[in-house]
N, C-alpha and C. Protein backbone atom coordinates (compact mmCIF):
# COMPACT_ATOMS: atom_id res chain seq x y z
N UNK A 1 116.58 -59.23 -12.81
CA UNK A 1 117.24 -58.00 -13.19
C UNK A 1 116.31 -56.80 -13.06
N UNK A 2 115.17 -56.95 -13.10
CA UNK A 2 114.14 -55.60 -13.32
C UNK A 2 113.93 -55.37 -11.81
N UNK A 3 114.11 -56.56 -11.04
CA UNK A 3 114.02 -56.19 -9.52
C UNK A 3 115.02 -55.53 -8.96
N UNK A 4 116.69 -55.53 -9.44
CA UNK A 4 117.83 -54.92 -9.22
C UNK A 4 117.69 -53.62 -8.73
N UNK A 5 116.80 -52.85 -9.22
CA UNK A 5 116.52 -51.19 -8.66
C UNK A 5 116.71 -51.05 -7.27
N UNK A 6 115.19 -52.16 -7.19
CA UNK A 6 114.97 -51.94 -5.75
C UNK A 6 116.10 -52.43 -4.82
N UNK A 7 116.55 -52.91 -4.77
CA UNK A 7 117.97 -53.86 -3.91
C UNK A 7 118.73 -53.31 -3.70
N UNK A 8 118.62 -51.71 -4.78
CA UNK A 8 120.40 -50.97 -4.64
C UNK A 8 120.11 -50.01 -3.40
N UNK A 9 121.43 -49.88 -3.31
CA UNK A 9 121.06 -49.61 -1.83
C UNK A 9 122.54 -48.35 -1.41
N UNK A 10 122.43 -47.37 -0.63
CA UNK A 10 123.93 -46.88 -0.28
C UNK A 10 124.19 -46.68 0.60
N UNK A 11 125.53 -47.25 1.21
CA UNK A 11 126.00 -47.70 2.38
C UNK A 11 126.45 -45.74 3.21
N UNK A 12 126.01 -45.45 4.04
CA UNK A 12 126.22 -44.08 4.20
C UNK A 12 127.15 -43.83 5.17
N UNK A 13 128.07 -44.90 5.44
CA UNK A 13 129.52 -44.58 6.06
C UNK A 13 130.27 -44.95 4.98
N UNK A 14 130.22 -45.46 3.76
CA UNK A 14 131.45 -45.55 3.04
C UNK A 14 130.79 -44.31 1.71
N UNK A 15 129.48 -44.52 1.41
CA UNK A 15 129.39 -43.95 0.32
C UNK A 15 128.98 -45.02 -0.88
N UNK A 16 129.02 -45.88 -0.65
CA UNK A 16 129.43 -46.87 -1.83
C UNK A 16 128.07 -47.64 -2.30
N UNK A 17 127.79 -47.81 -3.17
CA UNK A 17 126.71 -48.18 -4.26
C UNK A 17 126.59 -49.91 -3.66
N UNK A 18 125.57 -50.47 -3.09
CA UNK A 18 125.47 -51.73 -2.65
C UNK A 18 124.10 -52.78 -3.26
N UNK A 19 124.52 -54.06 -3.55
CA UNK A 19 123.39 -54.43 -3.83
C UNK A 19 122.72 -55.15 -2.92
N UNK A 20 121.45 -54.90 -2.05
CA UNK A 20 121.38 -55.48 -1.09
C UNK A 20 120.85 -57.55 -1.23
N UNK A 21 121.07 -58.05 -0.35
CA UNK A 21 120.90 -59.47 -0.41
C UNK A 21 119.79 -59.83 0.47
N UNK A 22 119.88 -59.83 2.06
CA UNK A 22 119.34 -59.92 3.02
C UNK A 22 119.52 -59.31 3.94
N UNK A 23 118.90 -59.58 4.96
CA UNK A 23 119.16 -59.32 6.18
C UNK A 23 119.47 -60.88 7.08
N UNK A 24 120.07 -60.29 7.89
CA UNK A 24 121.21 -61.23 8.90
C UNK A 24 121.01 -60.87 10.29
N UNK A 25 120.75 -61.81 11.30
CA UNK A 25 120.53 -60.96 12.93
C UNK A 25 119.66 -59.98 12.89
N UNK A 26 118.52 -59.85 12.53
CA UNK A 26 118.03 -58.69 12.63
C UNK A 26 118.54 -57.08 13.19
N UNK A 27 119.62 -57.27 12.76
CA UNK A 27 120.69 -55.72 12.76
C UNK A 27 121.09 -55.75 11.59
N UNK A 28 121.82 -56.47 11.22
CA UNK A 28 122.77 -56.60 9.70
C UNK A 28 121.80 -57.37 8.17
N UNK A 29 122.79 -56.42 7.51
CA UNK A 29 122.21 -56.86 6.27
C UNK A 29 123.53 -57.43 5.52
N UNK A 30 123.09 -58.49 4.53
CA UNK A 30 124.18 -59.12 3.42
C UNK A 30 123.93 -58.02 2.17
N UNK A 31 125.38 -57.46 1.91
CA UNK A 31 125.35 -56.83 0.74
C UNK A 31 126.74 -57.14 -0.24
N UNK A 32 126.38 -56.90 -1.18
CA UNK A 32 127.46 -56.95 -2.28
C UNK A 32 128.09 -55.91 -3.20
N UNK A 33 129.14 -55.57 -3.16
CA UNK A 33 129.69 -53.97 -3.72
C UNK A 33 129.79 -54.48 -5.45
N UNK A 34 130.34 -52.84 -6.26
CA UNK A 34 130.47 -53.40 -7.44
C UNK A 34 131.32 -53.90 -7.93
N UNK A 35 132.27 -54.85 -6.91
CA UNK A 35 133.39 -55.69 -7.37
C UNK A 35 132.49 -56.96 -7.11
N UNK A 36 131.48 -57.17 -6.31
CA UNK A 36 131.08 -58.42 -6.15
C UNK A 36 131.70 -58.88 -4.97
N UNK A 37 132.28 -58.45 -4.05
CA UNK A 37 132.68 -58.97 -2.77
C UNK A 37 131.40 -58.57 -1.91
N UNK A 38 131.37 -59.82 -0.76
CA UNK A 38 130.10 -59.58 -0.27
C UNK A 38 130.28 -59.43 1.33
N UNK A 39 129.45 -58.83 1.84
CA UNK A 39 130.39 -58.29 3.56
C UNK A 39 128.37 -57.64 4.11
N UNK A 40 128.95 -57.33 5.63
CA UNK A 40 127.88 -57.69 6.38
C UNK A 40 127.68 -56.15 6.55
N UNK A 41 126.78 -55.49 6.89
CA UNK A 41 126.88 -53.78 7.16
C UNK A 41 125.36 -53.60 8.02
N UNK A 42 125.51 -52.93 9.26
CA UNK A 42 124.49 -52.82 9.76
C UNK A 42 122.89 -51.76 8.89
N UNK A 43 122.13 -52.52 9.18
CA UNK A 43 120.91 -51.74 8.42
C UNK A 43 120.36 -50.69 8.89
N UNK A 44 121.33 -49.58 9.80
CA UNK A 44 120.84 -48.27 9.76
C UNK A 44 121.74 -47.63 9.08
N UNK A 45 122.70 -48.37 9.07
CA UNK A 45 124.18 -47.48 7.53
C UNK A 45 123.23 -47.48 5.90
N UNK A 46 122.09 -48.06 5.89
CA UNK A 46 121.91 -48.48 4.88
C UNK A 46 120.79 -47.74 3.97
N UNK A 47 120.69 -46.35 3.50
CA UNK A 47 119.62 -46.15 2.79
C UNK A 47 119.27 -46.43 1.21
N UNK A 48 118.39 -46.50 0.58
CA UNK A 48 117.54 -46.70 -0.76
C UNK A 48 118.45 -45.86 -1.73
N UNK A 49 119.01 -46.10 -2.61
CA UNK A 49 119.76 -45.39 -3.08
C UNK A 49 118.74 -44.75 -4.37
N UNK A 50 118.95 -42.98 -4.43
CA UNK A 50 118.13 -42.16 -4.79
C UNK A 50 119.37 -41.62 -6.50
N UNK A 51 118.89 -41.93 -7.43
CA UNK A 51 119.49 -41.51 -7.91
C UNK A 51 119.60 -40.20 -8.48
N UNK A 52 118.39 -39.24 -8.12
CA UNK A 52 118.55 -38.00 -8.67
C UNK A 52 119.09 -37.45 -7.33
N UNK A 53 119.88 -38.02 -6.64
CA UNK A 53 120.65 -37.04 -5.21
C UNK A 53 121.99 -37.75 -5.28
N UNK A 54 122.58 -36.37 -4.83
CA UNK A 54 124.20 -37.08 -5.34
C UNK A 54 125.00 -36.48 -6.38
N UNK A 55 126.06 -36.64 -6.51
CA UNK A 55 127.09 -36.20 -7.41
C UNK A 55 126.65 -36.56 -8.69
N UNK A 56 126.28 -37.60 -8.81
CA UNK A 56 126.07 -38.08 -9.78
C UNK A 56 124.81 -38.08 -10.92
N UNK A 57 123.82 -36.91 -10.10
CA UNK A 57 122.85 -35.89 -10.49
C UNK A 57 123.69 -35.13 -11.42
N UNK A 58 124.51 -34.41 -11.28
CA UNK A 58 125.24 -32.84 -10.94
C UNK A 58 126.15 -33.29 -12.04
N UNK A 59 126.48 -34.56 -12.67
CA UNK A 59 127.30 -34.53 -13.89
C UNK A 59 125.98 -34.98 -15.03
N UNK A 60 126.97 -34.15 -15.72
CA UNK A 60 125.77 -34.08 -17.23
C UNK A 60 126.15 -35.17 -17.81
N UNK A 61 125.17 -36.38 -18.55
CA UNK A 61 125.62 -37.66 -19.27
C UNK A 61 126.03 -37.36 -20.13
N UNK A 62 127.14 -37.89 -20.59
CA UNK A 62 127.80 -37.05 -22.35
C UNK A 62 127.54 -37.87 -23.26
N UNK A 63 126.63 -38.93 -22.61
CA UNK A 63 126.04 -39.79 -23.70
C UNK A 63 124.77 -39.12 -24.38
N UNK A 64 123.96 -38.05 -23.44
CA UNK A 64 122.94 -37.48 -23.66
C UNK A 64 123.48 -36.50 -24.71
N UNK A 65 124.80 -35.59 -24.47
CA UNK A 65 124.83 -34.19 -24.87
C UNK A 65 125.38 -34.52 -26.14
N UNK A 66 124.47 -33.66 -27.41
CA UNK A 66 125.28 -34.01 -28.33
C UNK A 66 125.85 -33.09 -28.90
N UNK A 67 127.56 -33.40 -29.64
CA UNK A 67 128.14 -32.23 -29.71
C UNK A 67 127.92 -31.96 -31.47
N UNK A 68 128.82 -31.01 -31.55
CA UNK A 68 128.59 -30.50 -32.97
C UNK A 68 129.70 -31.05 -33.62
N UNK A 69 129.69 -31.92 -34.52
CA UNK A 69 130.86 -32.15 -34.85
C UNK A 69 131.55 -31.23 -36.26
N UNK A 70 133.20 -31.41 -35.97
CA UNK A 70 133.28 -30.10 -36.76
C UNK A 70 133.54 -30.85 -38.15
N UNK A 71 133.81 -29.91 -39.04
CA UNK A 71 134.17 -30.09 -40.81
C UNK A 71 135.42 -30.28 -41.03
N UNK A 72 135.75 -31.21 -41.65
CA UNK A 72 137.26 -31.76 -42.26
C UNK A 72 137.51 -30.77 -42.92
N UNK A 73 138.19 -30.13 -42.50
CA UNK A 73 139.06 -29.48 -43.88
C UNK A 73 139.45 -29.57 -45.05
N UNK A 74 139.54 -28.70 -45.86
CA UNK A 74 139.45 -28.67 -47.34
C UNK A 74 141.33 -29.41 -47.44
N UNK A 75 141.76 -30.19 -47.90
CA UNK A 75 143.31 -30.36 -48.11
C UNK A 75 143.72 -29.88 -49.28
N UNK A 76 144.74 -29.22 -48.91
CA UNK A 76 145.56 -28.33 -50.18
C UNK A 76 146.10 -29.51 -51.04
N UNK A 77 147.18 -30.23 -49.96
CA UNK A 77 148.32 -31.26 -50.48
C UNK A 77 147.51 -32.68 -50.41
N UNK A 78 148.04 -33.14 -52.06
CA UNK A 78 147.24 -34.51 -51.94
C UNK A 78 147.84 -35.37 -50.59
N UNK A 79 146.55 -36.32 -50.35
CA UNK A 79 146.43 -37.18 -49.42
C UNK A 79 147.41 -38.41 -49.68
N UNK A 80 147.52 -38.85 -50.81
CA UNK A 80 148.45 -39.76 -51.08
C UNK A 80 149.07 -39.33 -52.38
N UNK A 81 150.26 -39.32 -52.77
CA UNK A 81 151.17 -39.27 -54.04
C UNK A 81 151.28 -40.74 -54.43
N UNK A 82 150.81 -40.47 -56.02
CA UNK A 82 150.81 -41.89 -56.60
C UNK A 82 152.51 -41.92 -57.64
N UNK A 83 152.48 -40.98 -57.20
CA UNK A 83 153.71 -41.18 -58.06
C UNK A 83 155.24 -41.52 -57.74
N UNK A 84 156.06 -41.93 -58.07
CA UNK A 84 157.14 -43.02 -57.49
C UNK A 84 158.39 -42.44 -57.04
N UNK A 85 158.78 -42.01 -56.24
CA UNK A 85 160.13 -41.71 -55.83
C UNK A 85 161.57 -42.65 -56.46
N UNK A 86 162.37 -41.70 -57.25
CA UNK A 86 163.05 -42.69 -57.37
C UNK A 86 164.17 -42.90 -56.64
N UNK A 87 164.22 -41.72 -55.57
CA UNK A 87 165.57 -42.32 -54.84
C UNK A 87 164.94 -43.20 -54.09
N UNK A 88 163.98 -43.00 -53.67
CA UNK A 88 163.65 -44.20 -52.66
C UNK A 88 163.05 -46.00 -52.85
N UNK A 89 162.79 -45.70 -54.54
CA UNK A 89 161.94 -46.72 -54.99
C UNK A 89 162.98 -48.56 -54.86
N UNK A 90 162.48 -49.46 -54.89
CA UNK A 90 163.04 -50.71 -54.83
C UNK A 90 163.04 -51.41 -56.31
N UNK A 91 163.51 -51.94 -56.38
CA UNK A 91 163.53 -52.16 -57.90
C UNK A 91 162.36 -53.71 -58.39
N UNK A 92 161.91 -53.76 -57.28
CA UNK A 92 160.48 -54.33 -57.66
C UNK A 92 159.25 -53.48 -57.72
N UNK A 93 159.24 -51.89 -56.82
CA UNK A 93 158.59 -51.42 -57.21
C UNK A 93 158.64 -50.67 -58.54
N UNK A 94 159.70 -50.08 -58.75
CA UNK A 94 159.84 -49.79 -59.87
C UNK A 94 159.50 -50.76 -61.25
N UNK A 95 159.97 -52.05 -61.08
CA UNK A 95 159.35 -52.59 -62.14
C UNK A 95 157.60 -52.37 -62.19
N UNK A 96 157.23 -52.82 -61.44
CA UNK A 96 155.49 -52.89 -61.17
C UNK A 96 154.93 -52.00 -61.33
N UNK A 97 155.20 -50.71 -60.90
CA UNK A 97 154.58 -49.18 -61.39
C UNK A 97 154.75 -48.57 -62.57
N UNK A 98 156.15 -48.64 -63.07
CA UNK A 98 156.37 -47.86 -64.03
C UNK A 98 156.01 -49.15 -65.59
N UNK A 99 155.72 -48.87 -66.63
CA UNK A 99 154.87 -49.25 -67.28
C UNK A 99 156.45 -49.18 -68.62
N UNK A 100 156.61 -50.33 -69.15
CA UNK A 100 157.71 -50.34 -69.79
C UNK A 100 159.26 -50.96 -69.50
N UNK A 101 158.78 -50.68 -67.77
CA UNK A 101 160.25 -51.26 -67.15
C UNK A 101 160.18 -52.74 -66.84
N UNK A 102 161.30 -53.39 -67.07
CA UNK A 102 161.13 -54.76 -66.68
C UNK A 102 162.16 -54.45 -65.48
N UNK A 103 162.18 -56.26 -64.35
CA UNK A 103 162.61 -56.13 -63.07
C UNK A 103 164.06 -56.43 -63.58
N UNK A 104 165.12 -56.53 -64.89
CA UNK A 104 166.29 -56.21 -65.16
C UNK A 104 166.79 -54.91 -65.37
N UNK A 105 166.04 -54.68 -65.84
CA UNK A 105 166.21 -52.45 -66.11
C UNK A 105 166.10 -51.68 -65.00
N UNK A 106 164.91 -52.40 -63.84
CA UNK A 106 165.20 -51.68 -62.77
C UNK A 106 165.97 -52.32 -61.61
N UNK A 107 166.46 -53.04 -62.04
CA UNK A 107 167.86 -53.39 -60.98
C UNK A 107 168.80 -52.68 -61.53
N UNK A 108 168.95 -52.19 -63.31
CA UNK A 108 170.27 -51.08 -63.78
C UNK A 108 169.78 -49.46 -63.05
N UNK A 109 168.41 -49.40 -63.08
CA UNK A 109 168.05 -48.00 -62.20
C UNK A 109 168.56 -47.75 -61.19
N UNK A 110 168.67 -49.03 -59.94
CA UNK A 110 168.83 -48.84 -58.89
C UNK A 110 170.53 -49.32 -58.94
N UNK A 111 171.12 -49.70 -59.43
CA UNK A 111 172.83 -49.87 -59.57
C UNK A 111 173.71 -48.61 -59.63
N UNK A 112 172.58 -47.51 -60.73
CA UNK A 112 173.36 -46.44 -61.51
C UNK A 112 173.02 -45.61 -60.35
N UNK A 113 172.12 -45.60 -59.57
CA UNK A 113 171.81 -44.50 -58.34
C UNK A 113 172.67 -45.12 -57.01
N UNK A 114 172.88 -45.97 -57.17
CA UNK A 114 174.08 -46.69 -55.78
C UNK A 114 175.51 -45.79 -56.51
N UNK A 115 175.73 -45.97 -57.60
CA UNK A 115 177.06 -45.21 -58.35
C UNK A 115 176.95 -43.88 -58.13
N UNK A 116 176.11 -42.97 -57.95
CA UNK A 116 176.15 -41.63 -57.86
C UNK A 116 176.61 -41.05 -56.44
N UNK A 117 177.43 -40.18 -56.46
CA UNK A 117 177.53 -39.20 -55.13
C UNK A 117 176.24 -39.46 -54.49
N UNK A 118 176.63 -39.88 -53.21
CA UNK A 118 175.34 -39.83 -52.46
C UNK A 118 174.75 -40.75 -52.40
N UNK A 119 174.70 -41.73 -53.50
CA UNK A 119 173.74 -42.81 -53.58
C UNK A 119 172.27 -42.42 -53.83
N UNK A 120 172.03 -41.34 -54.72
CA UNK A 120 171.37 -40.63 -54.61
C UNK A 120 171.08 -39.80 -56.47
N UNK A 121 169.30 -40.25 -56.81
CA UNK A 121 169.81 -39.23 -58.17
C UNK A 121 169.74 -37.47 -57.74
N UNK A 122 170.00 -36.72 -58.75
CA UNK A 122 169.96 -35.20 -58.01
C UNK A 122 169.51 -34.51 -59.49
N UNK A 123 168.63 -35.34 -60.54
CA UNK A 123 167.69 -34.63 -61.15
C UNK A 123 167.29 -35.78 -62.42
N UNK A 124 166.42 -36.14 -62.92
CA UNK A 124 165.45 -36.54 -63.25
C UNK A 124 166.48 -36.91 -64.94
N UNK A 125 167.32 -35.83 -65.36
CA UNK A 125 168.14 -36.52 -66.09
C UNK A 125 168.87 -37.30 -66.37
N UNK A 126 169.54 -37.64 -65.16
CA UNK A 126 170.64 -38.66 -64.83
C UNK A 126 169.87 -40.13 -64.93
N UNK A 127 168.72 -40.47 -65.51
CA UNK A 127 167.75 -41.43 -65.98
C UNK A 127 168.40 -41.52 -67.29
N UNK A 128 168.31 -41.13 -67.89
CA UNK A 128 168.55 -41.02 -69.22
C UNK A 128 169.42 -41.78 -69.95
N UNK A 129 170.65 -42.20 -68.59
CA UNK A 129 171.77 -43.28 -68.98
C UNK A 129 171.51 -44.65 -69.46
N UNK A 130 169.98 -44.83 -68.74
CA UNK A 130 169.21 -46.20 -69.04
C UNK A 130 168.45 -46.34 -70.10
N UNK A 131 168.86 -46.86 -70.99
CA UNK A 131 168.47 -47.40 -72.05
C UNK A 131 167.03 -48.12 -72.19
N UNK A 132 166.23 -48.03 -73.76
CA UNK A 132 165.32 -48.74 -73.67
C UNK A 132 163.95 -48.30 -72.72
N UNK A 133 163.70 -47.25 -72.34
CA UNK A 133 162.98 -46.75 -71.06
C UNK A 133 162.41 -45.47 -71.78
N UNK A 134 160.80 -44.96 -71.92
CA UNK A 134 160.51 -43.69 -72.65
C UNK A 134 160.87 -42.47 -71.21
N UNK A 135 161.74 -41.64 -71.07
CA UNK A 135 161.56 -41.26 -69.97
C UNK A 135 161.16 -40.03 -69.96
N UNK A 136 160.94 -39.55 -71.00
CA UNK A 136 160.09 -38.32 -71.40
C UNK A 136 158.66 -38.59 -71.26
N UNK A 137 158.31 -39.90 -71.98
CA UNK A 137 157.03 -39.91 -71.67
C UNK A 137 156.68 -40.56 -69.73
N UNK A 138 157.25 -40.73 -69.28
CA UNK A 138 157.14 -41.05 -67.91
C UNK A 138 157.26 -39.31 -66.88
N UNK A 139 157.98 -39.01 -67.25
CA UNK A 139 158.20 -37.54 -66.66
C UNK A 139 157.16 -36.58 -66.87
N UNK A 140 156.61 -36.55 -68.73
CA UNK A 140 155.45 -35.72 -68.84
C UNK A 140 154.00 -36.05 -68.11
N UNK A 141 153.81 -37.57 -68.15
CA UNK A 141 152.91 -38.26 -67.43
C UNK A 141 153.22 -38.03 -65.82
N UNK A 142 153.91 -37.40 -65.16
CA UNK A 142 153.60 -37.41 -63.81
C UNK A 142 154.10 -38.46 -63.39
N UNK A 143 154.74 -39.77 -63.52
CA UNK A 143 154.77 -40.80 -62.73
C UNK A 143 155.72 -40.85 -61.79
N UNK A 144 157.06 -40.42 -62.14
CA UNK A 144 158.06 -40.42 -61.55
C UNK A 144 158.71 -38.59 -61.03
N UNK A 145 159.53 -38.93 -60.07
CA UNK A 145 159.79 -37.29 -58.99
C UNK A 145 161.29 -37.78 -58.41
N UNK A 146 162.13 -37.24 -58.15
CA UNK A 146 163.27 -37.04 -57.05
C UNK A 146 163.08 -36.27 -56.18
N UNK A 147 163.46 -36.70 -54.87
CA UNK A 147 163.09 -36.02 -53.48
C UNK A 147 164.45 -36.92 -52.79
């Protein structure tokens, strides 16, 4: 592999990056492209491949250049809401989050919101029908929202 330098080679009717093998007939040389197919090319097509000449001088490595990376922004709106939707909630989540509810009370949560226009609650009171549930203290605590 450390000998690989020397071997590379570029074919100057195609252009193309070659690794040289041998020579063949004393005209031709065995070379191999970078697919690995291997083919015969006469050895005056064939110069030392220079790597500071070429296109490939003339592009800047962007592995070299380093950029500035920018600053996350400050976020206004939280990143995640911990708090429970209840039109949307399932009545296993609702049991599991809300603190007081068992998974029978919130299958009556989600029955009494299938009964409403819409299927849908349309304010935070219409809770209230459910029994057994602090929903004042759930509302003052932040836990629960309609959307």
């Amino acid at each position: 592999m450390a000998n690989e330098t020397t071997n590379l080679m570029q074919d100057q009717k195609t252009g193309k990056l070659v690794e040289f093998i041998g020579v063949h007939d004393k005209e031709y040389a065995m070379v191999r492209d970078g697919a690995g197919a291997v083919s015969y090319v006469t050895l005056d097509q064939l110069v030392p491949y220079d790597r500071d000449k070429g296109r490939l001088a003339k592009i800047a490595n962007p592995a070299l250049e380093v950029e500035k990376e920018e600053k996350l922004p400050n976020t206004v709106v939280p990143q995640e809401d911990i708090r429970l939707n209840m039109n949307t909630a399932t009545a296993e989540q609702i049991a599991k989050r809300l603190p007081g509810v068992g998974y029978t009370t919130a299958k009556r949560i989600i029955e009494l919101k299938m009964s409403l226009s819409g299927e849908r609650f349309s304010n935070l009171k219409q809770l209230e029908n459910i029994p057994r549930v602090n929903w004042e203290q759930l509302i003052s605590d932040d836990m629960i929202f309609i959307a």
